[in-house]
Protein backbone atom coordinates (compact mmCIF):
# COMPACT_ATOMS: atom_id res chain seq x y z
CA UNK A 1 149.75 -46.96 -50.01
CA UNK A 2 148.25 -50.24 -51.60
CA UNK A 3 147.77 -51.75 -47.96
CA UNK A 4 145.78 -48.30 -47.10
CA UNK A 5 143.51 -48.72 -50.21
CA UNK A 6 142.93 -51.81 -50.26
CA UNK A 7 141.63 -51.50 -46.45
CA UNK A 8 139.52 -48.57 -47.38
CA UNK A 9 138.05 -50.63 -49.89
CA UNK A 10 136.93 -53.25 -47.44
CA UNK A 11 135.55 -50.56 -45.11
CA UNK A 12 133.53 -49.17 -47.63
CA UNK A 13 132.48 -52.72 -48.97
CA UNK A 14 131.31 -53.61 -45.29
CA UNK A 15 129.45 -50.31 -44.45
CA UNK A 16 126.11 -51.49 -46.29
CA UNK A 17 125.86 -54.89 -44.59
CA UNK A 18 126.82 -53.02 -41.01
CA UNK A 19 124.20 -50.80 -41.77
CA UNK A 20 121.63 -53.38 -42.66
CA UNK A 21 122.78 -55.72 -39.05
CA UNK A 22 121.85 -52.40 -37.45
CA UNK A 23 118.91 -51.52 -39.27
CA UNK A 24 117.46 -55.27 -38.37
CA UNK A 25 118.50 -55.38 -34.87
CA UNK A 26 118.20 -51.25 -33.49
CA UNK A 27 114.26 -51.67 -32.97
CA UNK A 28 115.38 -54.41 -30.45
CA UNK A 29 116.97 -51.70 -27.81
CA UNK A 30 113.05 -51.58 -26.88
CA UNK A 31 113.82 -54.75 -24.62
CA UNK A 32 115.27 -52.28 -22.30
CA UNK A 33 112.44 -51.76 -19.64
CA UNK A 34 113.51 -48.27 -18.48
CA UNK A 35 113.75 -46.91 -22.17
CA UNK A 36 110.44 -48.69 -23.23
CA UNK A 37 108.81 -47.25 -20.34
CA UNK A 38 109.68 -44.08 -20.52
CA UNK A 39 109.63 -43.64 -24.39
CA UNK A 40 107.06 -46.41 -25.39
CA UNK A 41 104.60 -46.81 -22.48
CA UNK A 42 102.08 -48.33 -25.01
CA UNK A 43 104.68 -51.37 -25.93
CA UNK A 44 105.41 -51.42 -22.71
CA UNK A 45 101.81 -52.67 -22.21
CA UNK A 46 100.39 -49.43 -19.97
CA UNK A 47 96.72 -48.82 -19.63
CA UNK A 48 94.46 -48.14 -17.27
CA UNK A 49 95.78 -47.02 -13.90
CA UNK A 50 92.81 -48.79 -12.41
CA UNK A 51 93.77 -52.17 -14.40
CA UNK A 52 96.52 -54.86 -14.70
CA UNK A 53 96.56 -57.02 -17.54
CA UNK A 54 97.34 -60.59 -16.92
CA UNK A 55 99.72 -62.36 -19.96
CA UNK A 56 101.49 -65.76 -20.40
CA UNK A 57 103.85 -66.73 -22.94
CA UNK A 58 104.69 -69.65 -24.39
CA UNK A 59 101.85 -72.12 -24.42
CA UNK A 60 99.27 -74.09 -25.07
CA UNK A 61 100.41 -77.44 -23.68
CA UNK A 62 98.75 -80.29 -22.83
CA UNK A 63 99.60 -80.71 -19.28
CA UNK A 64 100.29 -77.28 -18.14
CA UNK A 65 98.11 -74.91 -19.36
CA UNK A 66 94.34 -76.53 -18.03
CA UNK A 67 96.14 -76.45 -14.88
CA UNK A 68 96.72 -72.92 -15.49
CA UNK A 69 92.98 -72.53 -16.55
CA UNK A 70 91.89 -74.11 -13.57
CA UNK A 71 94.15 -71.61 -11.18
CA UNK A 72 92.34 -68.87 -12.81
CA UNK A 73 88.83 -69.75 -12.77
CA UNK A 74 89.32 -69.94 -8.96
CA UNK A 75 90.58 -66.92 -8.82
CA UNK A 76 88.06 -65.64 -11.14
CA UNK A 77 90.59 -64.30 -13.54
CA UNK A 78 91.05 -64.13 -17.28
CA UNK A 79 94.22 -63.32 -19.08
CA UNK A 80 95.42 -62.87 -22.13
CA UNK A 81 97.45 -66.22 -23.45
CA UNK A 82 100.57 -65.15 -26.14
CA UNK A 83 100.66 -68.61 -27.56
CA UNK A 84 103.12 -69.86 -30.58
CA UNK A 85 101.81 -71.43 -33.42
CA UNK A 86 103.03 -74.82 -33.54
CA UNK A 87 101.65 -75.40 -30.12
CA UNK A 88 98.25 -74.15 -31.20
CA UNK A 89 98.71 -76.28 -33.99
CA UNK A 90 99.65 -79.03 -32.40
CA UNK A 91 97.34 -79.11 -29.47
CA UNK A 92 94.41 -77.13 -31.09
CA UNK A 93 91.71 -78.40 -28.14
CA UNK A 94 93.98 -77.15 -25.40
CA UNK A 95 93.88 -73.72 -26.95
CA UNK A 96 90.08 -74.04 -27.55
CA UNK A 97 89.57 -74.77 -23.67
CA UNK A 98 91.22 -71.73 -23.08
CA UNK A 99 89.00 -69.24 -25.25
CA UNK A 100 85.89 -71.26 -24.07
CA UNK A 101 86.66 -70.44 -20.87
CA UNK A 102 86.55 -66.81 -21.32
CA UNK A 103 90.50 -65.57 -22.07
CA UNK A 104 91.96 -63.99 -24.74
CA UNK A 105 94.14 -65.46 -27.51
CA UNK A 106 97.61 -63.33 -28.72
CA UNK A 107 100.22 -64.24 -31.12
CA UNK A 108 104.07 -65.10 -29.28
CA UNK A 109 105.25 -66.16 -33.23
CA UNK A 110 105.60 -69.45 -34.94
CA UNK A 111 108.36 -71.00 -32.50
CA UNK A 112 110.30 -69.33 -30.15
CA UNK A 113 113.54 -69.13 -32.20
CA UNK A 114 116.35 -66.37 -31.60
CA UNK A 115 116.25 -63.87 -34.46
CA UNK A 116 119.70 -62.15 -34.84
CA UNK A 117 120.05 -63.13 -38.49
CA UNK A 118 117.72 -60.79 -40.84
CA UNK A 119 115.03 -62.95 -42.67
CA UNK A 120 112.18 -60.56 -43.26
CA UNK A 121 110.49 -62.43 -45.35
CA UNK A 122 110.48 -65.18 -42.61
CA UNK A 123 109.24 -63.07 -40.25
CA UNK A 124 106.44 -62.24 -42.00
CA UNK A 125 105.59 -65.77 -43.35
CA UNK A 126 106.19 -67.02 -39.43
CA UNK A 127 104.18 -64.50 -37.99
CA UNK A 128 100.83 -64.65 -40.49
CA UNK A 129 101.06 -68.34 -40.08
CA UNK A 130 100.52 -67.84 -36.17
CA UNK A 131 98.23 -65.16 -36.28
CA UNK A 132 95.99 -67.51 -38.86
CA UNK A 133 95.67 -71.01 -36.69
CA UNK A 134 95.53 -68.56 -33.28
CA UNK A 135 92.32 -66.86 -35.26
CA UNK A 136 91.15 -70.21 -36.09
CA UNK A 137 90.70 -71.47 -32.57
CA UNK A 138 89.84 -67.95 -31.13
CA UNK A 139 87.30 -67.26 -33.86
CA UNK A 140 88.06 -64.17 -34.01
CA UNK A 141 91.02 -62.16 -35.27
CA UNK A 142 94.09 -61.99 -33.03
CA UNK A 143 94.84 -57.97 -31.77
CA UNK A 144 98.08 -58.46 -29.94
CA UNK A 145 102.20 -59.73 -30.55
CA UNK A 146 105.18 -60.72 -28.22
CA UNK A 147 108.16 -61.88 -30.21
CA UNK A 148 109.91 -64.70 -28.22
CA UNK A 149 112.46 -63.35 -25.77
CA UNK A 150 110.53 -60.34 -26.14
CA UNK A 151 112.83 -58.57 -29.41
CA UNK A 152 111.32 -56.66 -31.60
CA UNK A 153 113.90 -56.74 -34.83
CA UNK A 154 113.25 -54.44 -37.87
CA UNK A 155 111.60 -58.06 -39.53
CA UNK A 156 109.50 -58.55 -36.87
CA UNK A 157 108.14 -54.56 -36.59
CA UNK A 158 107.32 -55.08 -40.09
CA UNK A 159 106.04 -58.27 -39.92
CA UNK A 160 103.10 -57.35 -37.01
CA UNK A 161 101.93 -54.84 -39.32
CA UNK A 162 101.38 -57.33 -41.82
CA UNK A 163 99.53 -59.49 -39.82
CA UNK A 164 97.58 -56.80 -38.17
CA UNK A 165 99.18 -56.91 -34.88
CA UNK A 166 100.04 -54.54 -32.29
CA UNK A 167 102.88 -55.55 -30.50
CA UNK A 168 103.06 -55.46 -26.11
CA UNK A 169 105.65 -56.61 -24.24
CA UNK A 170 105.31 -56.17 -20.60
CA UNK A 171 106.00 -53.85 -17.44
CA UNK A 172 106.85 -56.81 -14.73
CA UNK A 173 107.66 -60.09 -14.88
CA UNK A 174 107.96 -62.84 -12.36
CA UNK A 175 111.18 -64.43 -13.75
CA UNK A 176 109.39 -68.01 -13.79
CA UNK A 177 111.26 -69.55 -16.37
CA UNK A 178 114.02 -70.14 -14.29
CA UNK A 179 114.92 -73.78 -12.68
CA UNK A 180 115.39 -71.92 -9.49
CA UNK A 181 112.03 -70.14 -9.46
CA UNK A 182 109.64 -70.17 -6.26
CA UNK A 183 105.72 -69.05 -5.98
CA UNK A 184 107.64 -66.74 -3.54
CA UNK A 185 110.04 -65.58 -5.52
CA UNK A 186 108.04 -65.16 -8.49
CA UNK A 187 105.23 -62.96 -6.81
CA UNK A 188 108.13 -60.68 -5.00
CA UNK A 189 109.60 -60.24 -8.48
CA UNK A 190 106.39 -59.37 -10.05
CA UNK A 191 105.34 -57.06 -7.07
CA UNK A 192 108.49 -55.25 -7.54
CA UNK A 193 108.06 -54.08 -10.99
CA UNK A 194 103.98 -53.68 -10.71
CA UNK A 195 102.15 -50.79 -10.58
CA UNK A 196 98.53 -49.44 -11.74
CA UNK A 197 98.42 -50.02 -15.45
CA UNK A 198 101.00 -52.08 -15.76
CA UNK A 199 101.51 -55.81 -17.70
CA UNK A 200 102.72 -58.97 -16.49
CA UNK A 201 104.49 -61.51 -18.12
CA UNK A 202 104.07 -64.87 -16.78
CA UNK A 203 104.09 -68.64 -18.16
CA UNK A 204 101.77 -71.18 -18.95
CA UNK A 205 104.38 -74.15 -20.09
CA UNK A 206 107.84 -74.98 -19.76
CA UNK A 207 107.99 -75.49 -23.57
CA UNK A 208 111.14 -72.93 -23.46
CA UNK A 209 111.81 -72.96 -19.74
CA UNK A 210 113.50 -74.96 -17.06
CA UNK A 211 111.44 -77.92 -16.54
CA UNK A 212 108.91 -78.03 -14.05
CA UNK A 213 108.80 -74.24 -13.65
CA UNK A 214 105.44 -73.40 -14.91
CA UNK A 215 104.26 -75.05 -10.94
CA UNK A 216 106.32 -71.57 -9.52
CA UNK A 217 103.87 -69.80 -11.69
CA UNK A 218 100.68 -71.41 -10.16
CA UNK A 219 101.86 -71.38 -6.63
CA UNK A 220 101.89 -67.46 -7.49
CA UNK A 221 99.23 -66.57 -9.08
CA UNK A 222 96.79 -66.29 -6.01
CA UNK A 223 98.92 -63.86 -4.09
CA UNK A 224 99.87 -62.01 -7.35
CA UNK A 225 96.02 -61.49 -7.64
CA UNK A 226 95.12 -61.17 -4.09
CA UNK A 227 97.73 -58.14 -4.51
CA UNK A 228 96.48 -56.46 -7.14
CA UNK A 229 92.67 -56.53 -5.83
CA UNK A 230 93.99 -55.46 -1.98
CA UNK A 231 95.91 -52.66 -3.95
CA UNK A 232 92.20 -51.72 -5.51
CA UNK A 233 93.15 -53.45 -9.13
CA UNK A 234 91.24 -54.86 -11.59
CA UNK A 235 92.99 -58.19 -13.17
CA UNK A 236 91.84 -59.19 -16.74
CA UNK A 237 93.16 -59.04 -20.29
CA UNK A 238 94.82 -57.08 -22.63
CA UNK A 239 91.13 -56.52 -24.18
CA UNK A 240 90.32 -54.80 -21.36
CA UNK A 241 93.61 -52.98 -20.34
CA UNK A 242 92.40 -49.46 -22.11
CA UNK A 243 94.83 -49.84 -24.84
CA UNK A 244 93.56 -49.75 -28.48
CA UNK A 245 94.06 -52.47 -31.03
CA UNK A 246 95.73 -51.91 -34.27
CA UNK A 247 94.78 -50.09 -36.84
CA UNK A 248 93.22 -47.40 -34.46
CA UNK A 249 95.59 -44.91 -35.02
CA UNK A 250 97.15 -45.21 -31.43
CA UNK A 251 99.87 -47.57 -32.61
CA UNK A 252 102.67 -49.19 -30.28
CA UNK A 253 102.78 -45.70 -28.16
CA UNK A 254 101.31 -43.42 -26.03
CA UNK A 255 102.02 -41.13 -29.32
CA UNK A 256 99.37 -42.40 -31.81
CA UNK A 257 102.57 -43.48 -33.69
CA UNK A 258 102.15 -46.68 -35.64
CA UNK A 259 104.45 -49.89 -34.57
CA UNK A 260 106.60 -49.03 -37.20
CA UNK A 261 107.67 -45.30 -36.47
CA UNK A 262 107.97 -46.84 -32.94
CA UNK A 263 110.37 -49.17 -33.77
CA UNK A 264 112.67 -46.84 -36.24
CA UNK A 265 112.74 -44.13 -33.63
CA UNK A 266 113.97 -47.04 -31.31
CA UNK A 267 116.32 -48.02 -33.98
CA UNK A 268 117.56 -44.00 -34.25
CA UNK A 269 117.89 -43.92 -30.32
CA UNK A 270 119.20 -47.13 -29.63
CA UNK A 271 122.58 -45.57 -28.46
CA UNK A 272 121.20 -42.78 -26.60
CA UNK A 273 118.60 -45.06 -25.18
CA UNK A 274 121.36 -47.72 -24.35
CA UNK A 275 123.65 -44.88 -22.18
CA UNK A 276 122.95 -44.70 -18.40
CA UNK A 277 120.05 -47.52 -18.62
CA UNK A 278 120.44 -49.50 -16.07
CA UNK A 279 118.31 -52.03 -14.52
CA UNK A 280 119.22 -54.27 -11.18
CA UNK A 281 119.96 -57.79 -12.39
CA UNK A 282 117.98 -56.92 -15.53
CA UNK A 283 114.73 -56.84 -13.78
CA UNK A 284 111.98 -54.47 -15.62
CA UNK A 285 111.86 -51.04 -13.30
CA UNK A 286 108.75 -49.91 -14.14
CA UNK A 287 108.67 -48.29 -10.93
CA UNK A 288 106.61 -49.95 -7.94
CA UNK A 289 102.82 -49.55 -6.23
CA UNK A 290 102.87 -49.70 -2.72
CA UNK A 291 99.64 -51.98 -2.08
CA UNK A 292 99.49 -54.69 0.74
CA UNK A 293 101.66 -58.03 0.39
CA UNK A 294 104.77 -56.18 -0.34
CA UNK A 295 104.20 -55.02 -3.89
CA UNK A 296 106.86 -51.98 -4.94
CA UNK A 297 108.64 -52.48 -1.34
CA UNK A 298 112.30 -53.55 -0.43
CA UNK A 299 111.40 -56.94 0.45
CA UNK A 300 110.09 -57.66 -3.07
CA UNK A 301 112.97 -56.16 -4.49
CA UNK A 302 115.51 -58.28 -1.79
CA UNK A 303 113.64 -61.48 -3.66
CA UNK A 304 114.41 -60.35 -7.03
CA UNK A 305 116.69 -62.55 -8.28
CA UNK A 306 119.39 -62.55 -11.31
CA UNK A 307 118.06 -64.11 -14.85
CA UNK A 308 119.86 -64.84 -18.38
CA UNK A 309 117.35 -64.87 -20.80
CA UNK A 310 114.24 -63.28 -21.18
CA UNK A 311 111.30 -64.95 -22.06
């Protein structure tokens, strides 16, 4: 009788810290691709059907990102550029060269750390510490977030609205961080996730990747592009993707729900969202276009290859 009290004490002792882990971590089920697409288009980065906004993670960095630069001024491209803060802050002229050159500056966080443990008040320290050196070199305020690996805990929901922030993660991805990674295999994975509106998630550095990688991402970029514009695309920012910044009343979803009341109903329908998602070697499946160079077709999705970790 003791033994069974004692136990029930525990359980009931427990039940407030299992309902805070859950609380801090259920927004993060929106790093499934098929529930964020279908539930959050907005996070998911969706705007125009005649558009595809261009995104890297990760940078600035010193030797990787004017080379990046340089790619897309030959292709005539800008993007938007999710860099961390102690990049920016550590390499302030590389980030410069990339606003005076015409792109678009977004916060990716402080450093690219893994946030399982709850720290709100980290979050929002980390993320308002970006946000004020990206605004610094952009002069301008940033308008969009991407929390490393793409999770959006409770912390960092909260911590975007602080800031300002409206938080996008993507639609397709070319799986460029890995050390097996190929301008082939990069554009097939990205073709078989694109479509009209979508987002892409590519990167400018190897500051979190296997080494070297970031070349895969250049060797791509001209067919990615010639892809889009032979599919009758437009390539550019986020700033020009149709989707409204914060504090516009649109929020993180097609709903005109704020980030927050995204995230909790994420958090609420993390188990249903969870159940019969399924995505082929955890590829995005934001459903393909059909437009020349294989974009959407089975030969891009042959070339999709299995990843670990997001970016």
């Amino acid at each position: 009788m003791r033994q069974g009290s004692r136990a029930g004490r525990a359980v009931y002792a427990a039940a407030p810290v299992v309902a805070a882990a859950l609380a801090h971590i259920g927004p993060a089920v929106t790093w499934l691709p098929e529930l964020r697409r279908r539930r959050f288009p907005g996070l998911a980065g969706q705007g125009d059907a005649g558009h595809v906004a261009l995104t890297f993670d990760d940078g600035p960095d010193p030797v990787s990102t004017p080379r990046a630069l340089d790619a897309l001024d030959g292709l005539g491209v800008r993007a938007t550029f999710f860099f961390l803060g102690e990049n920016v802050a550590r390499w302030p002229a590389v980030a410069g060269d990339a606003v005076r050159r015409g792109h678009e500056l977004a916060v990716h966080g402080w450093s690219h750390g893994r946030p399982w443990l709850p720290s709100p008040g980290r979050d929002v320290r980390e993320v308002l510490r970006a946000a004020h050196v990206v605004g610094e070199v952009a002069g301008e305020a940033p308008r969009w977030y991407r929390p490393p690996y793409g999770i959006l805990t409770a912390g960092r929901w909260a911590a975007a609205r602080r800031a300002g922030l409206r938080p996008v993660l993507w639609t397709a991805w070319g799986r460029d961080w890995r050390e097996d990674a190929t301008p082939a295999s990069v554009r097939a994975t990205v073709a078989a996730s694109l479509r009209g509106g979508g987002t892409i998630l590519l990167h400018d550095t190897d500051h979190t990747s296997a080494p070297g990688s970031w070349r895969a991402t250049l060797g791509a970029l001209p067919g990615i592009v010639r892809d889009c514009h032979e599919a009758g695309l437009e390539v550019g920012p986020l700033g020009r993707h149709g989707m409204a910044g914060p504090g516009t009343g649109t929020g993180a979803d097609a709903s005109g729900d704020g980030g927050g009341g995204a995230g909790a109903r994420a958090g609420a329908g993390a188990s249903r969202g969870a159940a019969g998602t399924r995505t082929s070697g955890g590829a995005d499946t934001a459903g393909g276009w059909h437009g020349p160079g294989g974009c959407g077709d089975e030969r891009g999705r042959r070339a999709v290859r299995d990843g670990a970790d997001p970016p």
